[in-house]
Protein backbone atom coordinates (compact mmCIF):
# COMPACT_ATOMS: atom_id res chain seq x y z
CA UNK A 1 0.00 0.00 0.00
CA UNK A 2 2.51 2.95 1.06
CA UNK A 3 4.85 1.51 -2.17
CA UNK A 4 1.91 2.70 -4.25
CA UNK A 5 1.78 6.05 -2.12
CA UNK A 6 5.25 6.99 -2.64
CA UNK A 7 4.44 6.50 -6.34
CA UNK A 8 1.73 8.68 -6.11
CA UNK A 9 3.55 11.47 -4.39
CA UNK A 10 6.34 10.70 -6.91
CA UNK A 11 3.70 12.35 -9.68
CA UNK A 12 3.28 15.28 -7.11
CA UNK A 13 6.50 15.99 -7.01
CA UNK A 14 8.57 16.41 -10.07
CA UNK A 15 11.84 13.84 -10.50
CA UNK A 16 15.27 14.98 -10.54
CA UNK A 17 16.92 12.84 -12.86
CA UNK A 18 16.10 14.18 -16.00
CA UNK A 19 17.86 17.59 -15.18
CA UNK A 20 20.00 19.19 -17.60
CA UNK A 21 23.71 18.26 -17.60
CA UNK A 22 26.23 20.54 -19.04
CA UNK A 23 28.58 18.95 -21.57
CA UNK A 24 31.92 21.02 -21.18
CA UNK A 25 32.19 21.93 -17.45
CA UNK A 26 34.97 19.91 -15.78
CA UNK A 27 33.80 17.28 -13.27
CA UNK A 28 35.27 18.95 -10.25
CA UNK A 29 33.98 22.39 -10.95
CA UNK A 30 30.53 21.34 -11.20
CA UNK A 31 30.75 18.35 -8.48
CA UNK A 32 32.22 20.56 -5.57
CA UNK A 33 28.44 21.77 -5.10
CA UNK A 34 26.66 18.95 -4.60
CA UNK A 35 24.19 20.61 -2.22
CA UNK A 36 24.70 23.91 -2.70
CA UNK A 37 25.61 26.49 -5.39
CA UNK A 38 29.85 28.16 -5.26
CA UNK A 39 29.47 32.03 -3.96
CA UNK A 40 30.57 34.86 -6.43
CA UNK A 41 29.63 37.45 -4.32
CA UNK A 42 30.96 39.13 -1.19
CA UNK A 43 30.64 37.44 2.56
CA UNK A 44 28.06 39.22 3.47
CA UNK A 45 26.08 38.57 0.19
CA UNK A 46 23.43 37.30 2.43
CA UNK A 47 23.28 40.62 3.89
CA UNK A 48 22.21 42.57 0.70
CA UNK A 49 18.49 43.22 -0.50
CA UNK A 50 17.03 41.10 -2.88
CA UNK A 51 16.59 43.52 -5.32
CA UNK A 52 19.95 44.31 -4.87
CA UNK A 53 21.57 41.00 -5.57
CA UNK A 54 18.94 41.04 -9.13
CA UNK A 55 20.84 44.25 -9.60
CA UNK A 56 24.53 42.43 -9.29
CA UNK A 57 23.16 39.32 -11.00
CA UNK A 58 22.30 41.29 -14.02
CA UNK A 59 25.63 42.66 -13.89
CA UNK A 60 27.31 39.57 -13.60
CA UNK A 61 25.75 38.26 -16.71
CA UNK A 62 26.67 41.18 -18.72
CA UNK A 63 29.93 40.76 -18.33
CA UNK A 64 30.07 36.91 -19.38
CA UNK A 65 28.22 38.23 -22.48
CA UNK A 66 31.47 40.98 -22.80
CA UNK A 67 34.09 37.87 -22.40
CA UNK A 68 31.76 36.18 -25.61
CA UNK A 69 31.77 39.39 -27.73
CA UNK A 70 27.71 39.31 -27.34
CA UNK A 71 25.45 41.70 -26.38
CA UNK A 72 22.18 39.20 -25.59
CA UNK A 73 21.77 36.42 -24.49
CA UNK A 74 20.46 34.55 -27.65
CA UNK A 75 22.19 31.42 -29.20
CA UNK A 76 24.04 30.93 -25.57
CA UNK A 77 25.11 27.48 -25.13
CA UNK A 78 25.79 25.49 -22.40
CA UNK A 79 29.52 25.28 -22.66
CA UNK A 80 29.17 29.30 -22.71
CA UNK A 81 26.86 29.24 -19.51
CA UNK A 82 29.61 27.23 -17.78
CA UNK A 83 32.42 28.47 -19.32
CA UNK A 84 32.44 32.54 -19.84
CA UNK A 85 29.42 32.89 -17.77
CA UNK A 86 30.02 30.64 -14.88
CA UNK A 87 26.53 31.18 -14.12
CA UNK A 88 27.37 27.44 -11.74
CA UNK A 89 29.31 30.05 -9.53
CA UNK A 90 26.15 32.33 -8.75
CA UNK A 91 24.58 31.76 -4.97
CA UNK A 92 21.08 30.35 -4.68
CA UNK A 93 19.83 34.09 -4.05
CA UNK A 94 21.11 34.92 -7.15
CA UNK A 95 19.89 31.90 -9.02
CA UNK A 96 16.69 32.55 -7.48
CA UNK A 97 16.50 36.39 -8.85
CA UNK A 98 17.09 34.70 -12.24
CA UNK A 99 14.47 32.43 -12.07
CA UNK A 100 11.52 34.54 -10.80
CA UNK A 101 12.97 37.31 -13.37
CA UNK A 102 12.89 39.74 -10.29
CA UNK A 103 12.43 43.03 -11.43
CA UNK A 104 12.03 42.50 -14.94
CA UNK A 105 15.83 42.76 -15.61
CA UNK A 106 16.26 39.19 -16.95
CA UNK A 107 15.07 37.71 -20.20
CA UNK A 108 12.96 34.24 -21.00
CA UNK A 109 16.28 32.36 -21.79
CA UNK A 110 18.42 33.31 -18.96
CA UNK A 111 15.57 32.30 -16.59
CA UNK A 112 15.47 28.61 -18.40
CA UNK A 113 19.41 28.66 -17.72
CA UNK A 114 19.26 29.29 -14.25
CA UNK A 115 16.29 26.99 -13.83
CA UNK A 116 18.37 24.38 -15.55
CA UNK A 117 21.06 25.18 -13.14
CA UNK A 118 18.71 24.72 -10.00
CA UNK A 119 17.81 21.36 -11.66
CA UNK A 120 21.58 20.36 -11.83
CA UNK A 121 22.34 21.28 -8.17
CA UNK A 122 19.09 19.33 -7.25
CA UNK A 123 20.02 16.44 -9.48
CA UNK A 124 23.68 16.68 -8.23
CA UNK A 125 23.01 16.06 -5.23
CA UNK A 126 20.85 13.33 -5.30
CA UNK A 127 23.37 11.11 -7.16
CA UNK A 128 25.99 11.98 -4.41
CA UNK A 129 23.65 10.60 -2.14
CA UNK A 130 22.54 7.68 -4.09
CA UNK A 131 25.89 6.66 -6.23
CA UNK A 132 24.32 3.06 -6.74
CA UNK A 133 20.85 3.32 -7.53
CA UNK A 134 20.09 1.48 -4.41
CA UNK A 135 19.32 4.43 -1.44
CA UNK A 136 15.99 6.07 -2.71
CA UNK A 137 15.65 7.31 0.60
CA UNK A 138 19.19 9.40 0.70
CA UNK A 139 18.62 11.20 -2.31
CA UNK A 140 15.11 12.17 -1.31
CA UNK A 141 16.89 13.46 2.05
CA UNK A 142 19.81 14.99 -0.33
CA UNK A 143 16.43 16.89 -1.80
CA UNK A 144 15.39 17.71 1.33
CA UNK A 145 18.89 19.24 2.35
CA UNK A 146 19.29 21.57 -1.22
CA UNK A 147 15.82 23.01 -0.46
CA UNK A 148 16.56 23.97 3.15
CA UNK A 149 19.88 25.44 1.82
CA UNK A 150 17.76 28.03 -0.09
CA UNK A 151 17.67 31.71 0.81
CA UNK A 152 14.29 33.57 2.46
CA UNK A 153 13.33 34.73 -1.00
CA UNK A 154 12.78 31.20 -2.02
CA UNK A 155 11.35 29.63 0.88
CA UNK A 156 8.94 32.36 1.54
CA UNK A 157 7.37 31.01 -2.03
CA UNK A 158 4.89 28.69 -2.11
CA UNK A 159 6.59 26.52 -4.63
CA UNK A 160 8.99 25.79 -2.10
CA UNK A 161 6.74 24.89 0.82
CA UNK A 162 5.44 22.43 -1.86
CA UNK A 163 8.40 21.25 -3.09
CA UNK A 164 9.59 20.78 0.68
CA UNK A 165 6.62 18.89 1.67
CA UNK A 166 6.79 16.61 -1.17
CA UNK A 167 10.51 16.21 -0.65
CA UNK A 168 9.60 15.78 3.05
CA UNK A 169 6.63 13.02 2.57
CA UNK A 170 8.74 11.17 0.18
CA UNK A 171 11.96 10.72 1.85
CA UNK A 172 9.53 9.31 5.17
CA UNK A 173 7.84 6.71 3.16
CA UNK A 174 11.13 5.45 1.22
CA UNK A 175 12.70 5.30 4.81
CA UNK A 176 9.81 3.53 6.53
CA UNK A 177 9.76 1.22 3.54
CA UNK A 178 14.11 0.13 3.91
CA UNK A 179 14.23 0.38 7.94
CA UNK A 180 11.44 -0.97 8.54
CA UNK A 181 11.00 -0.56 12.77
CA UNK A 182 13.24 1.74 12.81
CA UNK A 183 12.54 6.19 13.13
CA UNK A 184 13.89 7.82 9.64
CA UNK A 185 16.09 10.84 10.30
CA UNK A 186 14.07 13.58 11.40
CA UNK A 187 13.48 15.81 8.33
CA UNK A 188 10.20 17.96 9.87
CA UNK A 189 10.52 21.79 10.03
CA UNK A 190 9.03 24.77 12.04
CA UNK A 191 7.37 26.21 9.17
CA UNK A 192 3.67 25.94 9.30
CA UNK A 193 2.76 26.16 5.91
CA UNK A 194 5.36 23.00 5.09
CA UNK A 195 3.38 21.29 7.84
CA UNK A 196 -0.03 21.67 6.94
CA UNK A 197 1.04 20.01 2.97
CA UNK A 198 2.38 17.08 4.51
CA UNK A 199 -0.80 16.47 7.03
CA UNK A 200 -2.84 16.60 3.57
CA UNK A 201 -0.20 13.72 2.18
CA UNK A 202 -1.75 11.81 4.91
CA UNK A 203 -5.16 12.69 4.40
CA UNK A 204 -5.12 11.58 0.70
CA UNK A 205 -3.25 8.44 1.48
CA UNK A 206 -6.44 7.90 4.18
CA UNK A 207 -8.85 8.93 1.35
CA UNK A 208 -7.26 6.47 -1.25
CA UNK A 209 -8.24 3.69 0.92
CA UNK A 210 -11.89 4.12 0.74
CA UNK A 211 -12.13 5.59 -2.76
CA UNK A 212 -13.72 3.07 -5.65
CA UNK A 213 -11.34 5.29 -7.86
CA UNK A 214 -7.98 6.12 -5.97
CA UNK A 215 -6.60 7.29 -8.74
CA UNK A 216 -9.23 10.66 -8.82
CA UNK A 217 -7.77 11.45 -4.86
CA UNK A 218 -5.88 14.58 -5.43
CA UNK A 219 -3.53 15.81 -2.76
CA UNK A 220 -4.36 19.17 -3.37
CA UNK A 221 -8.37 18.56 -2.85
CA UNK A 222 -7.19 17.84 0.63
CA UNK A 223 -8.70 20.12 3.73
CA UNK A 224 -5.06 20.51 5.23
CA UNK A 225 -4.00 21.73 1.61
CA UNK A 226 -6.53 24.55 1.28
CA UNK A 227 -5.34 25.37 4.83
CA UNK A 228 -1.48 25.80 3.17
CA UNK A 229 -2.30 28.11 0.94
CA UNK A 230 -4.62 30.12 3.18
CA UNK A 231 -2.05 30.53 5.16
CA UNK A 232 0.89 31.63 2.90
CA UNK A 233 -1.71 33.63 1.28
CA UNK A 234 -2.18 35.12 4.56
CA UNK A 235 1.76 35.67 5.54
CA UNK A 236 2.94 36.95 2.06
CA UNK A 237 0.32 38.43 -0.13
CA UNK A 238 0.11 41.63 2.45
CA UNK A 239 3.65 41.84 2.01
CA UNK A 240 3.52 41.57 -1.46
CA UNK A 241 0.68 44.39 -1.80
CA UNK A 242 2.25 46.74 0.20
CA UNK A 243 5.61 46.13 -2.03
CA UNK A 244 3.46 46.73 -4.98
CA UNK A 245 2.82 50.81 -3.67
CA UNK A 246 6.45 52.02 -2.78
């Protein structure tokens, strides 16, 4: 019964393994951040706003384009992404600013880079963790690790408290499943809107069991799902709003 969960919140939560791989970076550039993402910036990176680091990102691209003789970012290819770019050396803030194209200053194809790049990290690190095919359950906690390692831009979205719950859910079943008797590693977090998407895991895997057609039992028809999003909506749309004035 719970194999057939964890397959089910396998189609909630997008694999890993198809991530893009880049073809010309050198195996110990790209392997020495398994987890996490090399810093280009400063040490107190973490310190600057986030429209500030969108700023510095945009920046930083520019130049790469100078080093290729380009002036936009058309007809880039991955071997220039690694190799004039570096975009692997950006921080997840950074990568982040791509990705949600804060502040309009980045264009449709550098947002697919540096969501390819996310993907690699992600990806990454799950093969560190699970070499051998064999230790489902480490990579999902490998997941679980990248996704913690992201900065408060990111996990004040609600694609992350998704993608953590998932992550979260997934990595409990597979390690219920191989140590069987025995606690998994303790994975849960503090954050309240994480928490209610993994109570509605359990309440779909409790509705599955009495529904003729299990297969129509959506996670996010789940009471403690509405509740998730009520309550992000509740912690970051006023922020949002009041962001939208200045």
């Amino acid at each position: 019964m719970f194999s057939a969960f964890v397959k089910y919140v396998g189609r909630s939560y997008h694999s890993h393994a198809e991530a893009t791989k880049s073809a010309a970076a050198s195996i110990s550039d790209r392997s020495s951040r398994a987890t996490s993402t090399g810093s280009a910036a400063t040490a107190d990176a973490d310190k600057k706003s986030f429209s500030q680091v969108a700023v510095d990102t945009r920046k930083f691209l520019d130049a790469g384009y100078q080093k290729l003789g380009k002036v936009a970012d058309a007809g880039t290819s991955d071997q220039e992404w690694h190799g004039a770019i570096r975009i692997q050396t950006l921080d997840r803030r950074a990568l982040y600013a791509i990705t949600t194209n804060h502040g309009g200053l980045f264009s449709a194809t550098e947002v697919k880079a540096a969501k390819a790049e996310v993907a690699s990290i992600e990806a990454r690190a799950s093969r560190a963790a699970n070499p051998r095919g064999t230790d489902a359950a480490g990579a999902a906690k490998a997941t679980i690790t990248v996704l913690d390692g992201a900065g408060p831009e990111e996990k004040a979205s609600l694609d992350w408290a998704q993608k953590r719950a998932a992550a979260q859910v997934q990595y409990q079943g597979l390690a219920k499943e191989r140590h069987q008797g025995r606690a998994a590693v303790s994975v849960e977090t503090d954050n309240p809107v994480v928490n209610h998407f993994v109570k509605a895991y359990g309440e779909a895997e409790k509705a599955k069991r009495y529904a003729q057609d299990g297969a129509s039992i959506r996670v996010e028809d789940m009471p403690s799902w509405s509740k998730g999003v009520s309550l992000w909506k509740s912690l970051h749309e006023p922020q949002a709003k009041v962001l939208g004035h200045l």
